[in-house]
N, C-alpha and C. Protein backbone atom coordinates (compact mmCIF):
# COMPACT_ATOMS: atom_id res chain seq x y z
N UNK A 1 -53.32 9.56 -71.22
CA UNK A 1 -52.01 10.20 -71.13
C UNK A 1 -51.06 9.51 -72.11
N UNK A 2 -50.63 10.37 -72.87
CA UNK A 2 -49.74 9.41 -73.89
C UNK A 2 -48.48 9.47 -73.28
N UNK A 3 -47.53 8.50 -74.21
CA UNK A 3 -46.12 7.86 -74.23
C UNK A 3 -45.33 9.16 -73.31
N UNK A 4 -45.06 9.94 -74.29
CA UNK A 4 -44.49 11.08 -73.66
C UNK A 4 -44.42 11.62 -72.53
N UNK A 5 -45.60 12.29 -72.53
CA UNK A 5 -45.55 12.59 -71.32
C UNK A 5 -45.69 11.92 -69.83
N UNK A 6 -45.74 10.38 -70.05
CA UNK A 6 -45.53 9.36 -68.67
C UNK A 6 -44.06 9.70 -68.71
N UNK A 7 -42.78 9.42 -70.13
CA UNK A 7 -41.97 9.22 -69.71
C UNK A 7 -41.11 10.35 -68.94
N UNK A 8 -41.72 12.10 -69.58
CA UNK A 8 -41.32 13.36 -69.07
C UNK A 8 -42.27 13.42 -67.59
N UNK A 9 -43.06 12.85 -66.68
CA UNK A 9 -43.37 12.88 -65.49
C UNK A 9 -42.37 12.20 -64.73
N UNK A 10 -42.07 10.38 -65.27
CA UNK A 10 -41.20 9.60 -64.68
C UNK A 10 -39.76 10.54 -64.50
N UNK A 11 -39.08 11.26 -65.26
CA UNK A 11 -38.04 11.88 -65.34
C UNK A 11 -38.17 12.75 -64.63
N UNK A 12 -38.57 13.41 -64.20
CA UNK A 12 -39.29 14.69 -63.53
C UNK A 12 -39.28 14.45 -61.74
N UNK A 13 -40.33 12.99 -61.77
CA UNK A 13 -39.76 12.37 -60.49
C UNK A 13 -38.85 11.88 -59.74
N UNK A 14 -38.03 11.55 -60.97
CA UNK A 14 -36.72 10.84 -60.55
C UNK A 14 -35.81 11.88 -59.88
N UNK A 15 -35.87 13.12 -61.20
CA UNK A 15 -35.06 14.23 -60.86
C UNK A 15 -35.01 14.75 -59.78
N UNK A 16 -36.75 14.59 -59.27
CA UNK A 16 -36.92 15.53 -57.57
C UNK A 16 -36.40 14.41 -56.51
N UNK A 17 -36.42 13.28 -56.76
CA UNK A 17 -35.98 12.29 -55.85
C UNK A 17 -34.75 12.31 -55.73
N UNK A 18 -33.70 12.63 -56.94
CA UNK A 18 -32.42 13.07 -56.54
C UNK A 18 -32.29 14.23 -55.66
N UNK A 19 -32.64 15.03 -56.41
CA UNK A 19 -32.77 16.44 -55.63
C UNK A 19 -32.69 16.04 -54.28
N UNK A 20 -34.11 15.50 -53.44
CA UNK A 20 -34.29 15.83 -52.38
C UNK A 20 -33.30 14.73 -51.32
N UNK A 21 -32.86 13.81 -52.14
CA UNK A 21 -32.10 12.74 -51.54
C UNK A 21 -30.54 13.60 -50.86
N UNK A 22 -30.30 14.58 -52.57
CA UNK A 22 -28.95 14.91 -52.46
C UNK A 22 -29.07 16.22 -51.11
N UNK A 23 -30.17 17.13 -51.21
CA UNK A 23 -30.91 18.04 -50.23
C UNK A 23 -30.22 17.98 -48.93
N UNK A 24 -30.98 16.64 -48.29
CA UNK A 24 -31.26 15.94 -47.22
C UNK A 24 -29.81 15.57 -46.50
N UNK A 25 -28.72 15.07 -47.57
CA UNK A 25 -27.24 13.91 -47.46
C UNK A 25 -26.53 15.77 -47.16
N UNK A 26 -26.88 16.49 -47.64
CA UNK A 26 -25.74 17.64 -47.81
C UNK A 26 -26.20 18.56 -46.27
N UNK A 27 -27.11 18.60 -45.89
CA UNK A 27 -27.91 18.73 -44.75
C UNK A 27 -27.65 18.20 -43.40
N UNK A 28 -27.48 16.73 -43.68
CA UNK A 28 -26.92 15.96 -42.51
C UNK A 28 -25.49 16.14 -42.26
N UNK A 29 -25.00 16.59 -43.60
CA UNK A 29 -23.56 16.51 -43.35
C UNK A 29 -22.88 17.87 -42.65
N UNK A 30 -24.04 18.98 -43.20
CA UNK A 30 -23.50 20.16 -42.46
C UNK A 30 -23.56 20.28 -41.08
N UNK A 31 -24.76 19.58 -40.62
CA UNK A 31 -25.02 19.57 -39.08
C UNK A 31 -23.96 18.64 -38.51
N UNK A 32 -23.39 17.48 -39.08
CA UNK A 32 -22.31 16.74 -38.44
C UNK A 32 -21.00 17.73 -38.58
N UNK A 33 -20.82 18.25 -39.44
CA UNK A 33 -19.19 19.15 -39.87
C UNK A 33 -19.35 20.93 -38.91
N UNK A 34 -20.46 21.56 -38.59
CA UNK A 34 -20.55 22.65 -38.59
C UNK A 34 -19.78 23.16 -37.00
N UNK A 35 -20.06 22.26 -36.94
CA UNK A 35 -18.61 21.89 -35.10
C UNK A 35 -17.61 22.64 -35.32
N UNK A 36 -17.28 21.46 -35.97
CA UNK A 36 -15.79 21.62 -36.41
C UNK A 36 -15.19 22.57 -36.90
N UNK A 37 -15.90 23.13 -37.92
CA UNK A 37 -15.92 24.34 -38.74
C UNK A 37 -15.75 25.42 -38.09
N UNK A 38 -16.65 25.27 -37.05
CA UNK A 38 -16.63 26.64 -36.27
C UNK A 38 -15.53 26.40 -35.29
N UNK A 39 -14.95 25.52 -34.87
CA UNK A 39 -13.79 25.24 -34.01
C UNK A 39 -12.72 25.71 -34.86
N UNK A 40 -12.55 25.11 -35.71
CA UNK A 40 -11.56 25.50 -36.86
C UNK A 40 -11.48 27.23 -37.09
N UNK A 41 -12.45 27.69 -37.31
CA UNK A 41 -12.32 29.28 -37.50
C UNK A 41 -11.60 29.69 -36.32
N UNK A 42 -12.51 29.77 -35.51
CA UNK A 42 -11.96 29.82 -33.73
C UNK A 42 -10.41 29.92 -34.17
N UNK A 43 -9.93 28.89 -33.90
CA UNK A 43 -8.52 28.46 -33.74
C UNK A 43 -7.83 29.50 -34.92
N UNK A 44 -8.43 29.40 -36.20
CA UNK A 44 -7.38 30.19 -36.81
C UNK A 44 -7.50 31.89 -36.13
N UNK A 45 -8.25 32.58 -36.34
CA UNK A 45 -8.98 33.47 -35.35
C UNK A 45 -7.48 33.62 -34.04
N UNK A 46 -7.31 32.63 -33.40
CA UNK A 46 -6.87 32.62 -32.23
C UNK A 46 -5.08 33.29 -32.55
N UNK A 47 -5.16 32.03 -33.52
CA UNK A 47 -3.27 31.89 -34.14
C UNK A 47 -3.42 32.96 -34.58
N UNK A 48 -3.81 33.95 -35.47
CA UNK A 48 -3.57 35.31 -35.95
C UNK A 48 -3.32 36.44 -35.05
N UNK A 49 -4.67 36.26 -34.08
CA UNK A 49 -4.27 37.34 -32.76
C UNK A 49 -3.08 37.23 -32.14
N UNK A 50 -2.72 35.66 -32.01
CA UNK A 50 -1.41 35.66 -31.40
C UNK A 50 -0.33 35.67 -32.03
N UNK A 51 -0.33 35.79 -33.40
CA UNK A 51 1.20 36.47 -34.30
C UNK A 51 0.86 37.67 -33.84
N UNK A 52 -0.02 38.71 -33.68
CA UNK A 52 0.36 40.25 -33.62
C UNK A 52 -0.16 40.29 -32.14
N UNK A 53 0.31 39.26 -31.16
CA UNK A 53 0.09 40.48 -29.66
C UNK A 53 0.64 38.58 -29.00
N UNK A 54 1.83 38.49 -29.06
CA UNK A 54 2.63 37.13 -28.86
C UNK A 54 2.21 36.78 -27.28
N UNK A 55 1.88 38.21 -26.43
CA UNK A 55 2.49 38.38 -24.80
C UNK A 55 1.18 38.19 -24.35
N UNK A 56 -0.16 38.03 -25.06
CA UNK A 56 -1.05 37.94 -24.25
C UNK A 56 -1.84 36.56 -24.09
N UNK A 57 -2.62 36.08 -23.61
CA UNK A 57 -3.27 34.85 -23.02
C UNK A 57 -4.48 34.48 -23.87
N UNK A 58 -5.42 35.53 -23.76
CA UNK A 58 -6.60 35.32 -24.54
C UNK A 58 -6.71 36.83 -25.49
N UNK A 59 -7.92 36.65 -26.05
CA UNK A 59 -8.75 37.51 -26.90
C UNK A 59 -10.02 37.21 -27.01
N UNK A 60 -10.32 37.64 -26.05
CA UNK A 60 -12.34 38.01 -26.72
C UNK A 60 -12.87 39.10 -27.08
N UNK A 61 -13.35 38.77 -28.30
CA UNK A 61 -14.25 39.85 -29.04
C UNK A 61 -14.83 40.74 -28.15
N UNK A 62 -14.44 41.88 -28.85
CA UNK A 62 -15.11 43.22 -28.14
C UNK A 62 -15.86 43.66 -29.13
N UNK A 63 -17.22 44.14 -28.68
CA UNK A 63 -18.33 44.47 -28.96
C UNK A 63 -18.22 46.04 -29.17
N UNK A 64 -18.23 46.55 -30.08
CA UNK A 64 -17.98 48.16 -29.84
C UNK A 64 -18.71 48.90 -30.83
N UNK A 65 -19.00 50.31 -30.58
CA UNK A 65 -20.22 51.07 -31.22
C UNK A 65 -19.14 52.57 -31.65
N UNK A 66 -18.58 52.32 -32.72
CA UNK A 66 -17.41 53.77 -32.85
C UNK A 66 -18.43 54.85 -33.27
N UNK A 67 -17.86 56.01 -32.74
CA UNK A 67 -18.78 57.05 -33.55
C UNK A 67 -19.09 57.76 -34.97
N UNK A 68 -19.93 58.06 -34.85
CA UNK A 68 -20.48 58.67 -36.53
C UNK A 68 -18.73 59.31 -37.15
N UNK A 69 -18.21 60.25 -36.33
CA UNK A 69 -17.17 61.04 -36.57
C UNK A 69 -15.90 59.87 -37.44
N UNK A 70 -15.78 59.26 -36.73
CA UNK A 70 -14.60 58.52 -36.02
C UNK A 70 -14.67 57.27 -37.73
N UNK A 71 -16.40 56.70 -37.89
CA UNK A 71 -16.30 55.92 -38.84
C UNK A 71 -16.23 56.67 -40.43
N UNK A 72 -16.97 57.64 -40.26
CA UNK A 72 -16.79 58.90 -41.50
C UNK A 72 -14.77 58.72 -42.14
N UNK A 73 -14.61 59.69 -40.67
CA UNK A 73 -13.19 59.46 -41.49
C UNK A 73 -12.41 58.59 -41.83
N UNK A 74 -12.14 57.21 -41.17
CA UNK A 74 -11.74 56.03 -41.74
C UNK A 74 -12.56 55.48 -43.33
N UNK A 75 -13.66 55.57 -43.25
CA UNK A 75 -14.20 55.77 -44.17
C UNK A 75 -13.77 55.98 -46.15
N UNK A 76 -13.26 57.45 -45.53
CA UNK A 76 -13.08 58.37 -46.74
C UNK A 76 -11.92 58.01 -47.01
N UNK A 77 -11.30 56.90 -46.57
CA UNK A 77 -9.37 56.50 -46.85
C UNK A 77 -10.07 55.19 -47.47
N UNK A 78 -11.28 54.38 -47.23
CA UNK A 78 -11.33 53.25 -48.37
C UNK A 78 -11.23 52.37 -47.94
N UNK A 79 -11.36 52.52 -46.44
CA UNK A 79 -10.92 51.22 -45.10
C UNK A 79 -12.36 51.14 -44.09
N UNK A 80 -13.05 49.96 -44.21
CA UNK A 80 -13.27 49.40 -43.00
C UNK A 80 -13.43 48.57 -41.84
N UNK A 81 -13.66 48.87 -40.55
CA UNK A 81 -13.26 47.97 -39.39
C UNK A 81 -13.97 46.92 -39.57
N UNK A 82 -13.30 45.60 -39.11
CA UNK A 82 -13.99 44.87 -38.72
C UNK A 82 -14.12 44.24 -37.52
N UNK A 83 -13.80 43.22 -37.31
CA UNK A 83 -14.03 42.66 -35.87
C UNK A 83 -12.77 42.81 -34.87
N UNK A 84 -13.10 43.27 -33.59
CA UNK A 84 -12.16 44.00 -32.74
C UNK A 84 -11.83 42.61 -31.55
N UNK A 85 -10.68 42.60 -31.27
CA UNK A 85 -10.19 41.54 -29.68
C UNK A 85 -9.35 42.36 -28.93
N UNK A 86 -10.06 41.66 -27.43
CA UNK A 86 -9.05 42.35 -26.68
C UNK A 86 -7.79 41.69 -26.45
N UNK A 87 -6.50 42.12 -26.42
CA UNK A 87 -5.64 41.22 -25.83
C UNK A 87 -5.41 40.85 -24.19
N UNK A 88 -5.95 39.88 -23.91
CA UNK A 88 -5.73 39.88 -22.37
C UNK A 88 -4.63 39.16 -22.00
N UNK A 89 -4.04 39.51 -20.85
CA UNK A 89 -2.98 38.83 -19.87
C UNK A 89 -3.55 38.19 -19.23
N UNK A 90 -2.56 37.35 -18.52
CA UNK A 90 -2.84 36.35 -17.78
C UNK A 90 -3.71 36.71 -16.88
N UNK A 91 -3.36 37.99 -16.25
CA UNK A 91 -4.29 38.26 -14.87
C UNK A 91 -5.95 39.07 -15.15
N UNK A 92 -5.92 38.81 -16.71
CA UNK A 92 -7.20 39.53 -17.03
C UNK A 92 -7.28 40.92 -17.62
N UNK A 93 -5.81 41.40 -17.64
CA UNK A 93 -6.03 42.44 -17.86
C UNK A 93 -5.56 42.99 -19.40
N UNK A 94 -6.32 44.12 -19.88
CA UNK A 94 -6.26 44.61 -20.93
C UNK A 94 -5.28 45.12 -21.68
N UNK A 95 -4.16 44.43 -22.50
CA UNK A 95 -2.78 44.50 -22.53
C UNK A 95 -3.45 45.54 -23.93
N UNK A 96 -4.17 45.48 -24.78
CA UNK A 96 -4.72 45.92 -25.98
C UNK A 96 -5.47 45.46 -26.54
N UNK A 97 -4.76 46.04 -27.80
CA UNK A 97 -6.62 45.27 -29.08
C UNK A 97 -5.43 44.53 -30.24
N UNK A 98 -6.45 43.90 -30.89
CA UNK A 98 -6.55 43.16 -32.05
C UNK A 98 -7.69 43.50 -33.15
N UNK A 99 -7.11 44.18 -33.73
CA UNK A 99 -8.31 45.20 -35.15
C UNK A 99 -7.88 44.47 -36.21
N UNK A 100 -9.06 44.47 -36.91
CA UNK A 100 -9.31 44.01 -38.11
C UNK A 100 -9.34 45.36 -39.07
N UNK A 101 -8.60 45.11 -39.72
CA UNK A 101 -9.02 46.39 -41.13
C UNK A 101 -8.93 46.29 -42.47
N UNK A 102 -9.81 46.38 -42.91
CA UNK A 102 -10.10 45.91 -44.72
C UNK A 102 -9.50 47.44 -45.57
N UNK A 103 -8.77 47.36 -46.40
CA UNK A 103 -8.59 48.08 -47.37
C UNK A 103 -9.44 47.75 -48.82
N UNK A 104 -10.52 48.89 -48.68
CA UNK A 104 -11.21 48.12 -50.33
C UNK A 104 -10.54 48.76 -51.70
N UNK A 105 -9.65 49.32 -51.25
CA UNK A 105 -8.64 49.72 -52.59
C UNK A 105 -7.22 49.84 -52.86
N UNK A 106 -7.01 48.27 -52.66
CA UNK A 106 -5.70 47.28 -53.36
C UNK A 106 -5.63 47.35 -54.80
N UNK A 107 -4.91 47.29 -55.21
CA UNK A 107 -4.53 47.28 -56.62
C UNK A 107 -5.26 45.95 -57.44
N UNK A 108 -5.31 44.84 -56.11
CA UNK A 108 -5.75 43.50 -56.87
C UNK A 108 -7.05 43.47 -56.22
N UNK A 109 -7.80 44.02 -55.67
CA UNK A 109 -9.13 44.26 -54.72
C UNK A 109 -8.62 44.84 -52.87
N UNK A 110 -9.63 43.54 -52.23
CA UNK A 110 -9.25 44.36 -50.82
C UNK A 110 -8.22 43.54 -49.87
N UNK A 111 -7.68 44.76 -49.22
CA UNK A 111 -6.29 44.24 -48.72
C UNK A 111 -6.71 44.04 -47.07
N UNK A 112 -7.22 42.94 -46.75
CA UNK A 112 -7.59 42.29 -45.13
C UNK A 112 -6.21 41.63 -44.26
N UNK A 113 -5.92 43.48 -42.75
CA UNK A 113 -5.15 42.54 -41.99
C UNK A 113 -5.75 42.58 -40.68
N UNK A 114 -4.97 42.21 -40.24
CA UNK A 114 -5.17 42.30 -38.64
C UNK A 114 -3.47 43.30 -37.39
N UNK A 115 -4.51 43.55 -37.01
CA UNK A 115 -3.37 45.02 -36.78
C UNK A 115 -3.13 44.57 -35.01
N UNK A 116 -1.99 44.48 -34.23
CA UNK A 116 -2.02 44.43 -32.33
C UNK A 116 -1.15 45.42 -31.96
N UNK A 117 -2.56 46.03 -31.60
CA UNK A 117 -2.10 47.74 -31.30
C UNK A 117 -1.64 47.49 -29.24
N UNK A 118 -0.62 48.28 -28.72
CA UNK A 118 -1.05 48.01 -27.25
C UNK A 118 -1.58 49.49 -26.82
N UNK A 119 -1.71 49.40 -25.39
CA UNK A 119 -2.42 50.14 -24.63
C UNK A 119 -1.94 51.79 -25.29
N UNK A 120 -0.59 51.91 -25.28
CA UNK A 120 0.10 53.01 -25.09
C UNK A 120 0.23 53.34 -26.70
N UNK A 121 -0.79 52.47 -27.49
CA UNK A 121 -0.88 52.87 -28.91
C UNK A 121 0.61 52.58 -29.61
N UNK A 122 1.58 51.60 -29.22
CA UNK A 122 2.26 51.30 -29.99
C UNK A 122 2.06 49.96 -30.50
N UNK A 123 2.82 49.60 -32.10
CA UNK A 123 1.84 48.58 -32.83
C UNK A 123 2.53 47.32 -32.00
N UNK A 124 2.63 45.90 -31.92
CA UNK A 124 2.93 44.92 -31.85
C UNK A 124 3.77 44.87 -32.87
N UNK A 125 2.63 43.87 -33.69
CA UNK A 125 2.89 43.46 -35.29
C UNK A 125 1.41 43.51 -36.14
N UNK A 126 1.83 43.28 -37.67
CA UNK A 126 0.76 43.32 -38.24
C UNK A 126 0.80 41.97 -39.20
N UNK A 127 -0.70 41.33 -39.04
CA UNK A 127 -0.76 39.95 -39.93
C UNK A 127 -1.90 40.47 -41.14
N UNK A 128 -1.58 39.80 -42.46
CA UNK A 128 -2.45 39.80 -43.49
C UNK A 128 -3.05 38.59 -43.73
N UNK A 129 -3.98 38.95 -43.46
CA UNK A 129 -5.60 37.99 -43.54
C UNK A 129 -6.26 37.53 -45.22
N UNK A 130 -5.63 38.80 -45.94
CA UNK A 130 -6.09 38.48 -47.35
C UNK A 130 -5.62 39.35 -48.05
N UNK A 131 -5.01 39.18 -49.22
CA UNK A 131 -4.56 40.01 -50.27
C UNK A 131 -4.24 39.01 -51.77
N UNK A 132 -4.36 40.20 -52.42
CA UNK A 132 -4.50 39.49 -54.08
C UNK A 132 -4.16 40.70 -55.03
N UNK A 133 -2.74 40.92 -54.45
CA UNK A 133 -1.87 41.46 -55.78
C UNK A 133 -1.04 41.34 -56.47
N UNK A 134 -0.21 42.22 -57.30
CA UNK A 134 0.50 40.95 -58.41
C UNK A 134 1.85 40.71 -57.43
N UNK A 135 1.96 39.90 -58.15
CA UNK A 135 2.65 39.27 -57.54
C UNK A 135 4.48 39.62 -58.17
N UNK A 136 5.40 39.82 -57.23
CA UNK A 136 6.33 40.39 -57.36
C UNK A 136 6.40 42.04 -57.23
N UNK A 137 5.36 42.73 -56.81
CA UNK A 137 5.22 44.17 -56.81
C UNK A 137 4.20 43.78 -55.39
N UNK A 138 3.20 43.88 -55.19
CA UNK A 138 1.95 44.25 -54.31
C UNK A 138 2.43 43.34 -53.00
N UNK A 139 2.52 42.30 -53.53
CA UNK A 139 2.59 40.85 -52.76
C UNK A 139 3.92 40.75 -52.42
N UNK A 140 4.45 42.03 -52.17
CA UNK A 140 5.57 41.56 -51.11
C UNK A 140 5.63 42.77 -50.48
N UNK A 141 4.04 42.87 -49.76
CA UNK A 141 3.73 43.47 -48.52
C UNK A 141 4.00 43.02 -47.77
N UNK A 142 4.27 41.93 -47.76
CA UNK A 142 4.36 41.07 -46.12
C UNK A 142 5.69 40.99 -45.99
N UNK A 143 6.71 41.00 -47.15
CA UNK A 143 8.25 40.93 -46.78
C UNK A 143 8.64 42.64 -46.42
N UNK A 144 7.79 43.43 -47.22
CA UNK A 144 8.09 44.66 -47.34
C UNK A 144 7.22 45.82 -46.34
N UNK A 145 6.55 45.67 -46.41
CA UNK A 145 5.89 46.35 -45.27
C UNK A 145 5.32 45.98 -43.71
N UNK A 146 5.14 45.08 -43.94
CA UNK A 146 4.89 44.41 -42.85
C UNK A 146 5.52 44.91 -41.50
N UNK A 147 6.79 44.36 -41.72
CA UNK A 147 8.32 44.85 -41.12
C UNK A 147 8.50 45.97 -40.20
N UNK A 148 8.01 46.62 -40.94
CA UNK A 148 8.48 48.15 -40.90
C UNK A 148 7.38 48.94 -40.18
N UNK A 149 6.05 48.42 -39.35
CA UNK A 149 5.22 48.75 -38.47
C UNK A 149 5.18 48.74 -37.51
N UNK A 150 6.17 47.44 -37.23
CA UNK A 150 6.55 46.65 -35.26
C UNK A 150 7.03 48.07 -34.75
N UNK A 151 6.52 47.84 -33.35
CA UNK A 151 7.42 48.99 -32.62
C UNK A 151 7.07 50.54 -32.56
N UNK A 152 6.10 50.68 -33.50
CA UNK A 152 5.99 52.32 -34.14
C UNK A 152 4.47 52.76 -33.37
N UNK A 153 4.32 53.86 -33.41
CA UNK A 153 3.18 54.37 -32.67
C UNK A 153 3.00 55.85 -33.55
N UNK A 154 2.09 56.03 -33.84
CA UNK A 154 1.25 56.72 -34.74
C UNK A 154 0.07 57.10 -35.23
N UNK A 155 -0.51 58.13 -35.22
CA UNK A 155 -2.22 58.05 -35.66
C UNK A 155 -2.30 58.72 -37.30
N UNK A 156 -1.11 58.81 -37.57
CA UNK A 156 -0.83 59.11 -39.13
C UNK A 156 0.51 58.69 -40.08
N UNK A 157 0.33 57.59 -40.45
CA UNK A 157 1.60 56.68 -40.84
C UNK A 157 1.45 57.24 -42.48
N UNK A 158 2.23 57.64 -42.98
CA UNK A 158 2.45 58.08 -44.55
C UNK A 158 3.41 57.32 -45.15
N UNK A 159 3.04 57.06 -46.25
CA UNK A 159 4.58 56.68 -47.05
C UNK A 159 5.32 57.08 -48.13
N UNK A 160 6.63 56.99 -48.49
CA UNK A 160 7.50 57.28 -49.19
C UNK A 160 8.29 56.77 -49.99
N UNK A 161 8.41 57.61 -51.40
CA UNK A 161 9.23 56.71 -52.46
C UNK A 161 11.05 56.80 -52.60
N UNK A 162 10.89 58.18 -51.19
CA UNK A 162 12.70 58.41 -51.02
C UNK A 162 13.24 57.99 -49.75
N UNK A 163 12.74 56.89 -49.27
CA UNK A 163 13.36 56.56 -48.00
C UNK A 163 12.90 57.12 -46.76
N UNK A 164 12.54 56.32 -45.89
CA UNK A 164 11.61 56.77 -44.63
C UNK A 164 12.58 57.88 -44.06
N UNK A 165 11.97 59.61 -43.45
CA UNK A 165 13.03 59.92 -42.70
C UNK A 165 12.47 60.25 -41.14
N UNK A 166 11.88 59.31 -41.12
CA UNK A 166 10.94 59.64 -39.48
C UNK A 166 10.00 58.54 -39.54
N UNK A 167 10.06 57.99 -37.97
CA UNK A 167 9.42 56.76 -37.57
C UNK A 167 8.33 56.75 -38.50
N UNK A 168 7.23 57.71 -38.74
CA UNK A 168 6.01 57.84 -38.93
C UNK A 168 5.87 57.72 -40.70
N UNK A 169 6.66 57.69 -41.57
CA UNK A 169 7.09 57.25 -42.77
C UNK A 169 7.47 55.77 -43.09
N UNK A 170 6.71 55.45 -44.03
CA UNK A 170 6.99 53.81 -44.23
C UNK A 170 7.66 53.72 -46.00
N UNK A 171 8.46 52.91 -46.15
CA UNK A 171 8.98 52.58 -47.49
C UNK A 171 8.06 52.38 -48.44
N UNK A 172 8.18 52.91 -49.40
CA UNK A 172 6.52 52.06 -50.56
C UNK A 172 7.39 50.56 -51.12
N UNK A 173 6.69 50.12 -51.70
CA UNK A 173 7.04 48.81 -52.22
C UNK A 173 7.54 49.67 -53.82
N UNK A 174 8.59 49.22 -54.11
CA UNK A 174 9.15 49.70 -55.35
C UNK A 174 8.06 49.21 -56.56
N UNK A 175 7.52 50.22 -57.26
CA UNK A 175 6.21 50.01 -58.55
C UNK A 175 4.95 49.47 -57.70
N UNK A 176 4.49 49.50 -56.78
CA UNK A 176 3.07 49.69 -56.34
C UNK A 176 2.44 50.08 -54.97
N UNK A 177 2.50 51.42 -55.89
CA UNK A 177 2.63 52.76 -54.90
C UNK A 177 0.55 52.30 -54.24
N UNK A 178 0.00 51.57 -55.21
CA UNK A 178 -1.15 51.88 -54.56
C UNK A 178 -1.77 50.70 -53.84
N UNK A 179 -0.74 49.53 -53.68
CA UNK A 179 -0.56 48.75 -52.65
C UNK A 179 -0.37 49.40 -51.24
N UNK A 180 0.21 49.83 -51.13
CA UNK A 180 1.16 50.32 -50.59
C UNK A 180 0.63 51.45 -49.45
N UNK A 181 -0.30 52.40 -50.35
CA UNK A 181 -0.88 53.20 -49.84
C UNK A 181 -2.59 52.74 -49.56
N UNK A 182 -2.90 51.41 -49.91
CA UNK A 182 -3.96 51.53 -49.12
C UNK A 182 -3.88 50.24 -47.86
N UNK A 183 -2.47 49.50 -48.22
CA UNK A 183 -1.99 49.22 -47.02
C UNK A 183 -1.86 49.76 -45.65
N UNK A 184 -0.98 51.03 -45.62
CA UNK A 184 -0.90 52.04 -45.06
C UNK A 184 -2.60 52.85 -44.32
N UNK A 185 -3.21 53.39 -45.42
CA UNK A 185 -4.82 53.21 -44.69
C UNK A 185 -5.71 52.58 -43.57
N UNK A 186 -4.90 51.15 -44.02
CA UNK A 186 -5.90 50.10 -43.38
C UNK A 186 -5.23 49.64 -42.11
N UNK A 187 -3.80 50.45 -41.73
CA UNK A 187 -2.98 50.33 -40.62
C UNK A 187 -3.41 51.54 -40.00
N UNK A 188 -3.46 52.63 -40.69
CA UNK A 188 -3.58 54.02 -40.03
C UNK A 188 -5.63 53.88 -39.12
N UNK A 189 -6.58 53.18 -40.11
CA UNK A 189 -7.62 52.51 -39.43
C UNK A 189 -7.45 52.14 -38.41
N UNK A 190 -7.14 50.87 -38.26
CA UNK A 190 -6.68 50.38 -36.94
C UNK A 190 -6.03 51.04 -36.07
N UNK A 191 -4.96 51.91 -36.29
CA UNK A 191 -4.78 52.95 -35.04
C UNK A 191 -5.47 54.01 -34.52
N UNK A 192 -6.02 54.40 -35.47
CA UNK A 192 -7.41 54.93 -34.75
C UNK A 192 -8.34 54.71 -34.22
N UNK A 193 -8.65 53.32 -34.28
CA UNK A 193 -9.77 52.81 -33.64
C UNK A 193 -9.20 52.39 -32.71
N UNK A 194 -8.06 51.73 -32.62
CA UNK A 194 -7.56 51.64 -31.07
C UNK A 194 -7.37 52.94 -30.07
N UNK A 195 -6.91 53.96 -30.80
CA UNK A 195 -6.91 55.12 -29.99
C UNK A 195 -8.19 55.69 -29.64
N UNK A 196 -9.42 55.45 -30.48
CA UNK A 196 -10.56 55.72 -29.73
C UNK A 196 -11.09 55.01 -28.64
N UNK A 197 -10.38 53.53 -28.75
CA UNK A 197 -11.28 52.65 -27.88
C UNK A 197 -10.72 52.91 -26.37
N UNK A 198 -8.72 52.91 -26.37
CA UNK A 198 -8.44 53.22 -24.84
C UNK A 198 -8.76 54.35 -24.09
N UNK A 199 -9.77 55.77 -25.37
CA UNK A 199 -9.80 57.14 -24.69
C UNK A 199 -11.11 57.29 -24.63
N UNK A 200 -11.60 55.80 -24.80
CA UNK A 200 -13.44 55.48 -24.04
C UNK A 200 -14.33 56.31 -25.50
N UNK A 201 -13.68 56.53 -26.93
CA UNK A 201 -14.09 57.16 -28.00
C UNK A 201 -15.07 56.20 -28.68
N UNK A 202 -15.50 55.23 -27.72
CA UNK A 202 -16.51 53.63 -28.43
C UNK A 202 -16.92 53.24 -27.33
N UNK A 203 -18.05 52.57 -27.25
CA UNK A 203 -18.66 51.67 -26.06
C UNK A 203 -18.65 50.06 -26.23
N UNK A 204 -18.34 49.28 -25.58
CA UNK A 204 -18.25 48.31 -25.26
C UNK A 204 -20.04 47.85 -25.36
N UNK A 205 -20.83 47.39 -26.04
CA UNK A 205 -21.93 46.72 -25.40
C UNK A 205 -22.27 45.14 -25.43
């Protein structure tokens, strides 16, 4: 075996000995951190449900099966559900939901909030989980639209560039109309899926 190739084996070994050293250290560390991690989600998880539904106690994930119909048309607006909570009261009982709804057509990609709808289908509030638009136009959804959802009850929220003239009309954000409107989508989602879930339009499994 000549020169060479001892010293391209020795290198070779060394390399996998890093490898498997570094493998092993990144391994141990996930199993010590992955606790936490998941505690940590939890908790944020928790604080979000409780900006949009302040009055209730807990939230556990509800398990739900919406129908063919029901996901079609949310669908075709560019929005979908994600993970659903119930809001519970103190005494257990079902004050509402906590919907997740993705808009996959933001101006800057997808616009992720979380929507606390109550029983009687009026909204709470609404929190944004993720957005990435420009900034000074898109990104002042949260000063600008946000706002303007509390309180309202609707299974078709539209918006407008001349001033809301009925609850069910929301302001656009001045120059990004398509913020705006798939904001709007991903709220009008969530009220539908809450309205299917209190009229038994989903199963619990």
């Amino acid at each position: 075996m000549n020169k060479d190739v001892k010293v391209m084996l020795k290198e070779a070994g060394i390399l996998f000995a890093i490898t498997l050293i570094a493998g092993l250290f990144l391994g141990v560390v996930n199993e010590l951190t992955k606790d936490r991690i998941a505690e940590q989600k939890a908790q944020a998880i928790a604080d979000a449900c409780k900006m949009v539904f302040n009055d209730a106690d807990s939230f556990p994930e509800y398990a739900y099966t919406p129908d063919e119909e029901l996901t079609f048309r949310i669908s075709e607006t560019g929005v979908q559900i994600g993970k659903v909570y119930e809001a519970k009261g103190s005494a257990g009982e079902t004050l509402g939901y906590v919907i997740e709804s993705a808009s996959k057509e933001g101006y800057g990609g997808t616009i992720d909030i979380y929507v606390g709808i109550r029983n009687d289908g009026i909204i709470n509030a609404v929190s944004i989980l993720e957005i990435s638009e420009t900034v000074g136009l898109g990104m002042r959804a949260e000063e600008v639209l946000v706002p303007q959802f509390a309180g309202k009850g609707s299974a078709d929220f539209t918006y407008t560039k001349s001033g809301a003239a009925s609850p069910s009309e929301i302001d656009a954000i001045a120059g990004a109309t398509i913020t705006t409107r798939a904001f709007v989508n991903a709220v009008n989602g969530a009220v539908l899926t809450a309205e299917a879930l209190t009229e038994g339009g989903v199963s619990n499994e």
